[in-house]
N, C-alpha and C. Protein backbone atom coordinates (compact mmCIF):
# COMPACT_ATOMS: atom_id res chain seq x y z
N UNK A 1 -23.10 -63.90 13.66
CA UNK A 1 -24.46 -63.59 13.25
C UNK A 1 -25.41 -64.28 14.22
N UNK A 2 -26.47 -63.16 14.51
CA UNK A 2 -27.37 -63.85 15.79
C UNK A 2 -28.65 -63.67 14.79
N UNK A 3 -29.78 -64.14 15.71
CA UNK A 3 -31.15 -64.26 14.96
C UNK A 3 -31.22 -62.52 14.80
N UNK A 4 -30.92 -62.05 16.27
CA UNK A 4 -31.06 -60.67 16.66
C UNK A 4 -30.50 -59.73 15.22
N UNK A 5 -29.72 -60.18 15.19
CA UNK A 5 -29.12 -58.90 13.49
C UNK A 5 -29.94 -59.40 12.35
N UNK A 6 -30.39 -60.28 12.15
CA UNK A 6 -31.59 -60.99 11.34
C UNK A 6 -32.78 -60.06 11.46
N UNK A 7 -32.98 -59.78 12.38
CA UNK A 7 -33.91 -59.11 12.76
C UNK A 7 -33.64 -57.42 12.67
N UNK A 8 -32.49 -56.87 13.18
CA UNK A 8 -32.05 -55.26 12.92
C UNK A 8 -32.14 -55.50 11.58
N UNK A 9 -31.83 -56.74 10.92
CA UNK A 9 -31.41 -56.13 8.91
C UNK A 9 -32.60 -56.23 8.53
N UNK A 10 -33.34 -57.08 8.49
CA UNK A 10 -34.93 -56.99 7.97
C UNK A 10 -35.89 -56.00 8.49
N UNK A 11 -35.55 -55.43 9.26
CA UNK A 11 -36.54 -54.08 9.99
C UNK A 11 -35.84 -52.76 9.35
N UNK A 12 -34.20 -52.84 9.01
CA UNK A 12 -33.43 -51.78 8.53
C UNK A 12 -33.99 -52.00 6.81
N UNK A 13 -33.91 -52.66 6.08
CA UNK A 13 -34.65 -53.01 4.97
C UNK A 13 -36.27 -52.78 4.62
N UNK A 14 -37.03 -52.63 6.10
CA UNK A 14 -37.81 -52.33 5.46
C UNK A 14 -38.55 -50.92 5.79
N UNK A 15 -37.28 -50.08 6.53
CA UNK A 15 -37.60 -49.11 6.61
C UNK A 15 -36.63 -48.41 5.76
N UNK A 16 -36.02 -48.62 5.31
CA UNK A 16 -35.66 -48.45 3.65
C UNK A 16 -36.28 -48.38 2.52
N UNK A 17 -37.51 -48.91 2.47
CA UNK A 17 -38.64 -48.98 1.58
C UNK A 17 -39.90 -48.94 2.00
N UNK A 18 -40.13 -47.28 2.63
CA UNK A 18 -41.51 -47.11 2.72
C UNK A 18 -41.86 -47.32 4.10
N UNK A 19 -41.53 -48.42 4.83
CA UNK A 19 -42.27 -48.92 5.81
C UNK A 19 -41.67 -47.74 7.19
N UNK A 20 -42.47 -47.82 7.94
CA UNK A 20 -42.25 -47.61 9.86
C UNK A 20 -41.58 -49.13 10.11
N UNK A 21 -40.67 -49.20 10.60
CA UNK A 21 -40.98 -50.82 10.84
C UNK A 21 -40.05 -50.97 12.67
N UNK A 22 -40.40 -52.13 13.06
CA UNK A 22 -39.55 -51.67 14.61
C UNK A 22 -39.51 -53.37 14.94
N UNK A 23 -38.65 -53.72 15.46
CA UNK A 23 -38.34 -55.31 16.29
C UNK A 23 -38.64 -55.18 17.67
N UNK A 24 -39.46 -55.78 17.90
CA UNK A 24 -40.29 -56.19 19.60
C UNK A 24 -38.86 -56.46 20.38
N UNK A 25 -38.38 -55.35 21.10
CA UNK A 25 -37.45 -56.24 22.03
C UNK A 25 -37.30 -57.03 22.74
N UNK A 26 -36.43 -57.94 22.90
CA UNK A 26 -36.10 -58.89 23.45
C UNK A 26 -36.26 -58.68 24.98
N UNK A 27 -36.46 -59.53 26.03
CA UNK A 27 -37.05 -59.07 27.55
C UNK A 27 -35.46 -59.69 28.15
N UNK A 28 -35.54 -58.92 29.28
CA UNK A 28 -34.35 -59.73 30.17
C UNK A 28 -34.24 -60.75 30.70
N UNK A 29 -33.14 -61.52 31.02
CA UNK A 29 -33.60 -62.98 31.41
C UNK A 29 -34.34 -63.07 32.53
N UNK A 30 -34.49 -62.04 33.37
CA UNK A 30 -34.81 -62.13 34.83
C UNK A 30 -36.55 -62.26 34.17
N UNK A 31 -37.00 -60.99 32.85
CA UNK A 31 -38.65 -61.15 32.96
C UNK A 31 -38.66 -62.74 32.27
N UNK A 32 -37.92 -63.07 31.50
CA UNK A 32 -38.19 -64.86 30.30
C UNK A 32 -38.62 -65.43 31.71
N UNK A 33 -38.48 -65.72 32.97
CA UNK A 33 -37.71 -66.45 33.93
C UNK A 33 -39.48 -66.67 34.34
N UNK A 34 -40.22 -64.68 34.70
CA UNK A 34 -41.32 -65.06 35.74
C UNK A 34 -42.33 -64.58 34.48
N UNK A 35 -42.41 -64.10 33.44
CA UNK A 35 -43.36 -63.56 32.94
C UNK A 35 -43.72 -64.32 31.31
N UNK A 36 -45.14 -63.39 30.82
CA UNK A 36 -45.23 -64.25 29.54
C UNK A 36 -44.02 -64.41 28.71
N UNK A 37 -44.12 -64.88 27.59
CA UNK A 37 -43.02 -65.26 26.51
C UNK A 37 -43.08 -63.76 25.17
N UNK A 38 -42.09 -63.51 25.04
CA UNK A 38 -42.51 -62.71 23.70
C UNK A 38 -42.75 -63.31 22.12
N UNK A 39 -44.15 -63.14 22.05
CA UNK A 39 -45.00 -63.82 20.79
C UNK A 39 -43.96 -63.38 19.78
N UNK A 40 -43.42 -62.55 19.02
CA UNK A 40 -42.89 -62.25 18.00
C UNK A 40 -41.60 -61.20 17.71
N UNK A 41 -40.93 -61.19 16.67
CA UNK A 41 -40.03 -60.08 16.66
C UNK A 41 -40.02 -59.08 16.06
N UNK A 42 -41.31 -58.79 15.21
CA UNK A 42 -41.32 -57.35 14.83
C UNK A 42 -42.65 -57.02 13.54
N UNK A 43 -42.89 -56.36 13.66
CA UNK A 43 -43.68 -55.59 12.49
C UNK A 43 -43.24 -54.39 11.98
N UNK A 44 -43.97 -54.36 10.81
CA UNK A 44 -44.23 -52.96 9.80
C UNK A 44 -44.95 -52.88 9.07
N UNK A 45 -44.98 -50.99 8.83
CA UNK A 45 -46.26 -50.56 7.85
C UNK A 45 -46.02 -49.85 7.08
N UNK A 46 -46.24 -50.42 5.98
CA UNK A 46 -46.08 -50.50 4.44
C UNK A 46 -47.43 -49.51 3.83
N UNK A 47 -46.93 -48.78 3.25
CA UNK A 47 -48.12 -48.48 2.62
C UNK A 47 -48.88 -49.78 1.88
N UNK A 48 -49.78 -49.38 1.29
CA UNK A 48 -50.86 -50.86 0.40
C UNK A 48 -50.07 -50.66 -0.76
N UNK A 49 -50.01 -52.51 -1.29
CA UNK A 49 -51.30 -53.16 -0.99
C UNK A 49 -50.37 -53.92 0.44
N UNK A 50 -49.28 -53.80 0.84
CA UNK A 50 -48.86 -54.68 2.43
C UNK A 50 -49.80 -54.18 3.29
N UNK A 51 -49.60 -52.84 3.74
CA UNK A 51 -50.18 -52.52 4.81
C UNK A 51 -49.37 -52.94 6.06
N UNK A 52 -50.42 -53.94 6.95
CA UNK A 52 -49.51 -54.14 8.67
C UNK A 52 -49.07 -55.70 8.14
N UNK A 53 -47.78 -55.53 8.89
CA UNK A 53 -47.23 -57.00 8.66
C UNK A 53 -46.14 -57.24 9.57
N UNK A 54 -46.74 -58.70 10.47
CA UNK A 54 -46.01 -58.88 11.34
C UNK A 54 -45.23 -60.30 11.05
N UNK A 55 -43.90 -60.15 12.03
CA UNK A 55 -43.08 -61.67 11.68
C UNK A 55 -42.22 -61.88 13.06
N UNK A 56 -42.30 -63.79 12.92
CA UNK A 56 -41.86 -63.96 14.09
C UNK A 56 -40.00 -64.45 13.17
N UNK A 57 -38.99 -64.06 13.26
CA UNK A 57 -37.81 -64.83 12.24
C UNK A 57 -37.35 -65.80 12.94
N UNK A 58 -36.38 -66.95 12.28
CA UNK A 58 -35.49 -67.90 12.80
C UNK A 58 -34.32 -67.74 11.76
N UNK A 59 -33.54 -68.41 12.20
CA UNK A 59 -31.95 -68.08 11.59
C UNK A 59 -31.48 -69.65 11.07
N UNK A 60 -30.68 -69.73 9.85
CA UNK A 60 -30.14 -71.03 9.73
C UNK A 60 -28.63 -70.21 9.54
N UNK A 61 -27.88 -70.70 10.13
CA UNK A 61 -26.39 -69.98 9.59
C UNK A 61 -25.53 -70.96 9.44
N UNK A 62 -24.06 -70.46 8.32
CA UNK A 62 -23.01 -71.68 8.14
C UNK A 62 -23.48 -72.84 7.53
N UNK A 63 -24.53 -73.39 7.15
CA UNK A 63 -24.60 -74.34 5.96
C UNK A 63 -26.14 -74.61 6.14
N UNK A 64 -26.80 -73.97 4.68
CA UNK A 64 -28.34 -74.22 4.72
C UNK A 64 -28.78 -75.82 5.22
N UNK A 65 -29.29 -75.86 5.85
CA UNK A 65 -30.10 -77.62 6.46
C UNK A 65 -31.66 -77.14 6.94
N UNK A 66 -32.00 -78.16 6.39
CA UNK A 66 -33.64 -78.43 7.32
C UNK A 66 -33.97 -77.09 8.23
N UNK A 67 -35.27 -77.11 7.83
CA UNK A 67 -35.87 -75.98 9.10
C UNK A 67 -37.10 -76.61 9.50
N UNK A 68 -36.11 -76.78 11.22
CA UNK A 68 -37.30 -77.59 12.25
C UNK A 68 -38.03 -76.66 12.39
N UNK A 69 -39.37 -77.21 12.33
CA UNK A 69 -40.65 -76.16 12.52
C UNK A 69 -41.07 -76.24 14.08
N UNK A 70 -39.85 -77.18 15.33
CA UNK A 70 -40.28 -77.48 16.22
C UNK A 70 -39.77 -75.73 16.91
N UNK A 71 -38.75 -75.30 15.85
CA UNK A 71 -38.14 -73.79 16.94
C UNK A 71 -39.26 -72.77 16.77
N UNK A 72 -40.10 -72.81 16.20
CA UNK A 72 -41.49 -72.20 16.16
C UNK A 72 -42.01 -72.57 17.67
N UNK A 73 -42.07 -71.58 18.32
CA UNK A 73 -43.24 -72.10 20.02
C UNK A 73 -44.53 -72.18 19.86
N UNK A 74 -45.57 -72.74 20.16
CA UNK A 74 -47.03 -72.99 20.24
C UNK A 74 -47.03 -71.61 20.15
N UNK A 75 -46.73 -70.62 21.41
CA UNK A 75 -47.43 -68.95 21.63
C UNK A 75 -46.85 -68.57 20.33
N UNK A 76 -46.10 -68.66 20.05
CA UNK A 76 -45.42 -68.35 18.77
C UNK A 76 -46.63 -67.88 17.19
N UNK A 77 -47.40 -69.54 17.02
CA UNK A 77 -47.84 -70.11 16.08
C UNK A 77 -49.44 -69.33 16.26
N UNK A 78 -49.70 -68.69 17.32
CA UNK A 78 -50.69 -68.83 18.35
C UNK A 78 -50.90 -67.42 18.03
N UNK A 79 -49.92 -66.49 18.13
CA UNK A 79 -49.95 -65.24 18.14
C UNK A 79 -50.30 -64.48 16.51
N UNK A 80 -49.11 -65.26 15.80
CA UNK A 80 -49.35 -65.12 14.62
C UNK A 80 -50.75 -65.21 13.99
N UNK A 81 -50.90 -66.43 14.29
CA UNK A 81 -52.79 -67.45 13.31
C UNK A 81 -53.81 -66.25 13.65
N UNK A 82 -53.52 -65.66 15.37
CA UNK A 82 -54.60 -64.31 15.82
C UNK A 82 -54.66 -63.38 15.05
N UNK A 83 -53.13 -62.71 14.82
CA UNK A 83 -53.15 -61.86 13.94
C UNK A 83 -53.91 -61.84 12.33
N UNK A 84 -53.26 -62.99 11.65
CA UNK A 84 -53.79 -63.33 10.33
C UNK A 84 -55.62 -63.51 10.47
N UNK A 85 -56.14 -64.26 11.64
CA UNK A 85 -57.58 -64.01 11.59
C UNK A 85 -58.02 -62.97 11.50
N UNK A 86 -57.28 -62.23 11.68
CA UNK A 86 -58.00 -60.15 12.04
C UNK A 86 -57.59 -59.65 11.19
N UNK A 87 -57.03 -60.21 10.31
CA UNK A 87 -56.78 -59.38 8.60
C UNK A 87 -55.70 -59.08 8.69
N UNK A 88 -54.84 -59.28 9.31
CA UNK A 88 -53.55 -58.76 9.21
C UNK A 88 -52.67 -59.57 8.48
N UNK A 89 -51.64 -59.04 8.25
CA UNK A 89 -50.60 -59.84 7.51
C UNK A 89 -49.47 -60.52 8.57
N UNK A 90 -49.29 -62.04 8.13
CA UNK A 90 -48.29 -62.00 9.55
C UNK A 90 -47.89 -63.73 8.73
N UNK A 91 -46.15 -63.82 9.33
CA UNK A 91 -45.61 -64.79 8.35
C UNK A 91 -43.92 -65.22 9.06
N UNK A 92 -43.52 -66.21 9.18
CA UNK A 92 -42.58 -66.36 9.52
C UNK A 92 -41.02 -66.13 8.62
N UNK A 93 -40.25 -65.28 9.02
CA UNK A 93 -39.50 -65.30 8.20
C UNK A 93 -38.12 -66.36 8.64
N UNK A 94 -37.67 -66.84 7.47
CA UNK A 94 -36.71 -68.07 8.09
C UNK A 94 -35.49 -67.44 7.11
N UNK A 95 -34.49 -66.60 7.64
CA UNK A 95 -32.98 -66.28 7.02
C UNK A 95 -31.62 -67.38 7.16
N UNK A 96 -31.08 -67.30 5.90
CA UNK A 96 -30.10 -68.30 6.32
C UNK A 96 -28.95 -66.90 5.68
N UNK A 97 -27.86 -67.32 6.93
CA UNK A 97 -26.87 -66.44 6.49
C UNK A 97 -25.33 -67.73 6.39
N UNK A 98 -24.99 -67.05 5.30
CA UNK A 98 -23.52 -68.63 4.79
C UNK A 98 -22.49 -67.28 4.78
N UNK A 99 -21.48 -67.81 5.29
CA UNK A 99 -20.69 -66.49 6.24
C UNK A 99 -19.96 -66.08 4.53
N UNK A 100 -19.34 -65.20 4.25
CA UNK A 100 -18.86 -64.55 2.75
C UNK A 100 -19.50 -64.86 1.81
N UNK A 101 -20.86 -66.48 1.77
CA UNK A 101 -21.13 -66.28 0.22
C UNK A 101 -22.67 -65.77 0.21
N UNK A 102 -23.31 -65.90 1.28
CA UNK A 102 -24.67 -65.48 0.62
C UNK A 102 -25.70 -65.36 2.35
N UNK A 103 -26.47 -64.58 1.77
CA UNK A 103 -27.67 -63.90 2.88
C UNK A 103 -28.81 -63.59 2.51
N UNK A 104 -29.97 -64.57 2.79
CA UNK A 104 -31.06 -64.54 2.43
C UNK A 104 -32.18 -64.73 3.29
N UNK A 105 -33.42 -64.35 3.05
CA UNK A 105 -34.61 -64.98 3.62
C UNK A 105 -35.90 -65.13 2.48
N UNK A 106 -36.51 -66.34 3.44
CA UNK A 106 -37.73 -66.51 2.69
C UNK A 106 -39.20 -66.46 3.49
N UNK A 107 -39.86 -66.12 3.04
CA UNK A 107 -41.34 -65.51 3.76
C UNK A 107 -42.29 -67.10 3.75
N UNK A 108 -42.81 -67.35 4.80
CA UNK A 108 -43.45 -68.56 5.02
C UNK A 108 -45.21 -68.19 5.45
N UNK A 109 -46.05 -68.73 5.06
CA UNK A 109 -47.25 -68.29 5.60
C UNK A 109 -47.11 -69.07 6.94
N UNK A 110 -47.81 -68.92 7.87
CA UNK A 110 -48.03 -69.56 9.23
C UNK A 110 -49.05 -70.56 9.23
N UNK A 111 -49.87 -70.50 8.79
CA UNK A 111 -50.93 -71.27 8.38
C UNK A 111 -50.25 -72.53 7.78
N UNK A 112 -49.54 -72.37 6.76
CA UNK A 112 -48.90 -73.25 5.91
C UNK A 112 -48.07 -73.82 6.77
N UNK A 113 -47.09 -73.40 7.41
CA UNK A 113 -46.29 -74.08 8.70
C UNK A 113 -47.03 -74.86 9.59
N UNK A 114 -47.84 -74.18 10.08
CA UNK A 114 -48.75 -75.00 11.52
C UNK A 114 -49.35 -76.20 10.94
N UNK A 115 -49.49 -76.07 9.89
CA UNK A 115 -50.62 -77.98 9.18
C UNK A 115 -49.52 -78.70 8.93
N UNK A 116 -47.93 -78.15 8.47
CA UNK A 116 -46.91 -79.59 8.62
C UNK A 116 -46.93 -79.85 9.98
N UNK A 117 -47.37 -79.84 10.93
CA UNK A 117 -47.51 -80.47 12.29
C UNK A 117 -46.16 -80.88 12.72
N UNK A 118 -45.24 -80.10 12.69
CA UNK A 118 -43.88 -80.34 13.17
C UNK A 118 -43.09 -80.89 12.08
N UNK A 119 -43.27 -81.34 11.15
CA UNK A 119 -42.61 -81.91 9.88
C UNK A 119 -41.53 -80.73 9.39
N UNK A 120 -40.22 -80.80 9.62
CA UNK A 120 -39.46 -80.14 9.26
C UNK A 120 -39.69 -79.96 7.33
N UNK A 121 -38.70 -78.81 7.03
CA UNK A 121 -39.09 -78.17 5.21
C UNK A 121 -37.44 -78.40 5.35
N UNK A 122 -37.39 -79.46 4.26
CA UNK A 122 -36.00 -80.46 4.00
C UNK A 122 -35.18 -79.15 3.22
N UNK A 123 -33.81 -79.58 3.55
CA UNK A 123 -32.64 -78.45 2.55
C UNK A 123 -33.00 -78.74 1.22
N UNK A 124 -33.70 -79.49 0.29
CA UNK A 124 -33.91 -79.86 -0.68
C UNK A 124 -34.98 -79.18 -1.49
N UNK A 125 -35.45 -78.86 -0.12
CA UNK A 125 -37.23 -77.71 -0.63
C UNK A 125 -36.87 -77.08 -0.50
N UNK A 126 -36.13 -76.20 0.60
CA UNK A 126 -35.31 -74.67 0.07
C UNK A 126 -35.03 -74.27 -0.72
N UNK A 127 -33.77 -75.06 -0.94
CA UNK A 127 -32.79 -75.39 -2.38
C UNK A 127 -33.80 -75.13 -3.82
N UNK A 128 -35.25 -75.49 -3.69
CA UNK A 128 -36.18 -75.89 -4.60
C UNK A 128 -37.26 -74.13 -4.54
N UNK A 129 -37.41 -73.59 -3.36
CA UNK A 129 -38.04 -72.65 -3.17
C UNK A 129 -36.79 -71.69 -3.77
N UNK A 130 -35.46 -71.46 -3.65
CA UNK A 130 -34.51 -70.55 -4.13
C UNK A 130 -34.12 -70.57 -5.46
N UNK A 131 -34.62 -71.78 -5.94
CA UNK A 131 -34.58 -72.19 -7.66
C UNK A 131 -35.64 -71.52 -7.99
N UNK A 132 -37.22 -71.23 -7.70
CA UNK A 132 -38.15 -70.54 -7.89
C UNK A 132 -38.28 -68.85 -7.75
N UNK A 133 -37.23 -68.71 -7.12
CA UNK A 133 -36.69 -67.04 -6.89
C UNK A 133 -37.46 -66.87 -5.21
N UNK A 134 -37.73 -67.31 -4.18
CA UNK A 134 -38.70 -67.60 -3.66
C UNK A 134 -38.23 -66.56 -2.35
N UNK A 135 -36.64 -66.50 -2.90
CA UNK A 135 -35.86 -66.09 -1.51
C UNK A 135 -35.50 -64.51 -1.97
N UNK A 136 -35.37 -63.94 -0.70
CA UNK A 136 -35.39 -62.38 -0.75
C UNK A 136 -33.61 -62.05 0.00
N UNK A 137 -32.97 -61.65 -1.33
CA UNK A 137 -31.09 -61.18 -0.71
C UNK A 137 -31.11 -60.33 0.27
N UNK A 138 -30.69 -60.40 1.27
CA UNK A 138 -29.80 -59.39 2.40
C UNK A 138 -28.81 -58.95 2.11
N UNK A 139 -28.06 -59.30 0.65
CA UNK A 139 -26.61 -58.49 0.78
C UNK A 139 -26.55 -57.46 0.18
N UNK A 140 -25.25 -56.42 0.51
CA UNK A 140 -25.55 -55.01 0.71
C UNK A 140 -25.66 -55.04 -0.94
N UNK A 141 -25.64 -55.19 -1.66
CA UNK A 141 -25.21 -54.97 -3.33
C UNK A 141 -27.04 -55.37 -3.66
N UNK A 142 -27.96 -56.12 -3.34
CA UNK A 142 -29.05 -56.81 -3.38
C UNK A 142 -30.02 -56.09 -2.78
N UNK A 143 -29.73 -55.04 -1.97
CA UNK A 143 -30.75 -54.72 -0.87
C UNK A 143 -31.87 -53.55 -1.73
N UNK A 144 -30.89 -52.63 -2.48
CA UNK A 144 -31.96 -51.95 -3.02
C UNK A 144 -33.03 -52.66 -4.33
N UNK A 145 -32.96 -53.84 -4.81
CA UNK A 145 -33.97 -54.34 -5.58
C UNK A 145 -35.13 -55.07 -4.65
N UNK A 146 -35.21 -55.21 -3.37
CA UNK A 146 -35.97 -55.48 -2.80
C UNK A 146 -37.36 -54.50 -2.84
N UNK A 147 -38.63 -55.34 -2.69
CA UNK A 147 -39.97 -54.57 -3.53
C UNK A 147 -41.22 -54.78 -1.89
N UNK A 148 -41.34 -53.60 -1.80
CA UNK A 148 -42.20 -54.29 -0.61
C UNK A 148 -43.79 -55.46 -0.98
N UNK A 149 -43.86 -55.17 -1.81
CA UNK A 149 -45.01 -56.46 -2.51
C UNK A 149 -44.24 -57.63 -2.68
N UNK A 150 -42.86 -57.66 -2.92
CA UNK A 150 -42.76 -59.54 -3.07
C UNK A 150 -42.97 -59.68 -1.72
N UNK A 151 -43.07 -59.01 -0.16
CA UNK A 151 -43.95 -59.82 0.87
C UNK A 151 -45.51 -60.99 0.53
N UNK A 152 -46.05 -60.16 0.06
CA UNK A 152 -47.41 -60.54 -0.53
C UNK A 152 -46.73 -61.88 -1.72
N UNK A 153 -45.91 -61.00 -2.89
CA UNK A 153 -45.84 -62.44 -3.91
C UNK A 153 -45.10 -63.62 -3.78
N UNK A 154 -44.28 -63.18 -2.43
CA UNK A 154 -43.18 -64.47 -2.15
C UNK A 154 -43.80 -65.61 -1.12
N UNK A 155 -44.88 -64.74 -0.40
CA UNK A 155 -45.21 -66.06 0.33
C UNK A 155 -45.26 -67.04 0.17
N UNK A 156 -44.66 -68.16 1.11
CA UNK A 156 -44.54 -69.75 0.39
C UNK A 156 -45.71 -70.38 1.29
N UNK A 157 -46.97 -70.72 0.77
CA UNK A 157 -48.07 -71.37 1.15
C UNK A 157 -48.00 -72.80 0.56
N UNK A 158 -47.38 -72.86 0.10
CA UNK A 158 -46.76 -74.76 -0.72
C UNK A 158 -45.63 -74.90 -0.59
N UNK A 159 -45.31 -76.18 -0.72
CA UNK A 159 -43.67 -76.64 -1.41
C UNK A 159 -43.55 -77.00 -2.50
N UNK A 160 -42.97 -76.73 -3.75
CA UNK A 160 -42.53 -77.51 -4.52
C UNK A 160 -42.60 -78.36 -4.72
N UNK A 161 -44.04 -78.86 -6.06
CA UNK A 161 -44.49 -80.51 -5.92
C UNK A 161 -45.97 -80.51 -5.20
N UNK A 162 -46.34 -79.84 -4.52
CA UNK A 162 -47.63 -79.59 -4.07
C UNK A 162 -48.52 -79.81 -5.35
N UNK A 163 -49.67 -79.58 -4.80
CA UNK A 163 -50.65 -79.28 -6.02
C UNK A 163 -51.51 -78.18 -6.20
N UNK A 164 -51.89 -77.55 -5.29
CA UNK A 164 -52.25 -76.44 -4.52
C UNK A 164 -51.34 -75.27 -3.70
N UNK A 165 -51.54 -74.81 -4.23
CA UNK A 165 -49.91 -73.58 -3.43
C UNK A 165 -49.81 -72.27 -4.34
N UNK A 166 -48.85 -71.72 -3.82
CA UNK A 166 -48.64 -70.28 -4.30
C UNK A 166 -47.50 -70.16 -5.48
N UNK A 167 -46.99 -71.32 -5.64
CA UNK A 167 -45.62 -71.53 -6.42
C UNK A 167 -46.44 -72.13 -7.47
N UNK A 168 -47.39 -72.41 -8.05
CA UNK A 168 -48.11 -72.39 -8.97
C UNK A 168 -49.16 -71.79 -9.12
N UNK A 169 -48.94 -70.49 -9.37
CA UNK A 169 -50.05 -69.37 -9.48
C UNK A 169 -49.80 -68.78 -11.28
């Protein structure tokens, strides 16, 4: 499992439900080498209330741990915050795949990421966001209860224990 099939299954999912959706391809090493960086890996369009919604993903595989917010790039964080100023929808998705027992992701606002200022989101707040239902299944038996609005209701703009956040709405 690469980030890359992370990315075919969440674009195949959500053109399964409604959406156009397409993954920004990846550039060759020769352009990474002399040219810009690619800001993100993909969008789609959802009918409303989603509409456009873009995401940059990261992968945890083989045993959920910590998600360094350092594998996020500045252009990364940069591209996204642009988008979300212009009304758009745009959010990091962070999938963890555990090889036979389970495949998931959870929707992160960017905003909410960029103010932990590099402060990794401990296996403990996961663990704590997936107790809240917070996380969205990839596996094939799971895929058709997926709703294109839990984009919108799953966003995690808090952690668990906050006081202010989306997990107490």
């Amino acid at each position: 499992m690469k980030e890359s099939d992370l990315n075919h299954d969440i674009v195949s999912l959500f053109k399964n439900h409604e959406a156009m959706s397409w993954k920004i391809p990846d550039p060759n090493q020769a352009t990474v080498l002399n040219a810009s960086k690619r800001p993100l890996d993909g969008f789609a369009r959802f009918p409303p209330p989603v509409n456009d919604f873009w995401f940059e993903s990261k992968l945890i595989k083989g045993k959920v741990k910590a998600f360094d917010l350092t594998r996020i790039e500045p252009h990364q964080f940069e591209a996204l915050q642009h988008i979300k100023r212009n009304g758009g929808r745009a959010a990091v998705i962070l999938g963890c795949w555990i090889p036979r027992r389970d495949y998931w992701f959870i929707i992160f606002d960017v905003d909410f990421l960029f103010s932990r200022e590099g402060v990794s989101i401990k296996q403990k707040e996961l663990f704590a966001l997936c107790e809240k239902n917070y996380n969205i299944s990839l596996r094939s038996k799971d895929i058709g209860l997926f709703k294109p609005e839990w984009l919108i209701d799953k966003l995690v703009t808090s952690l668990p224990g906050d006081v202010n956040g989306s997990l107490y709405k």
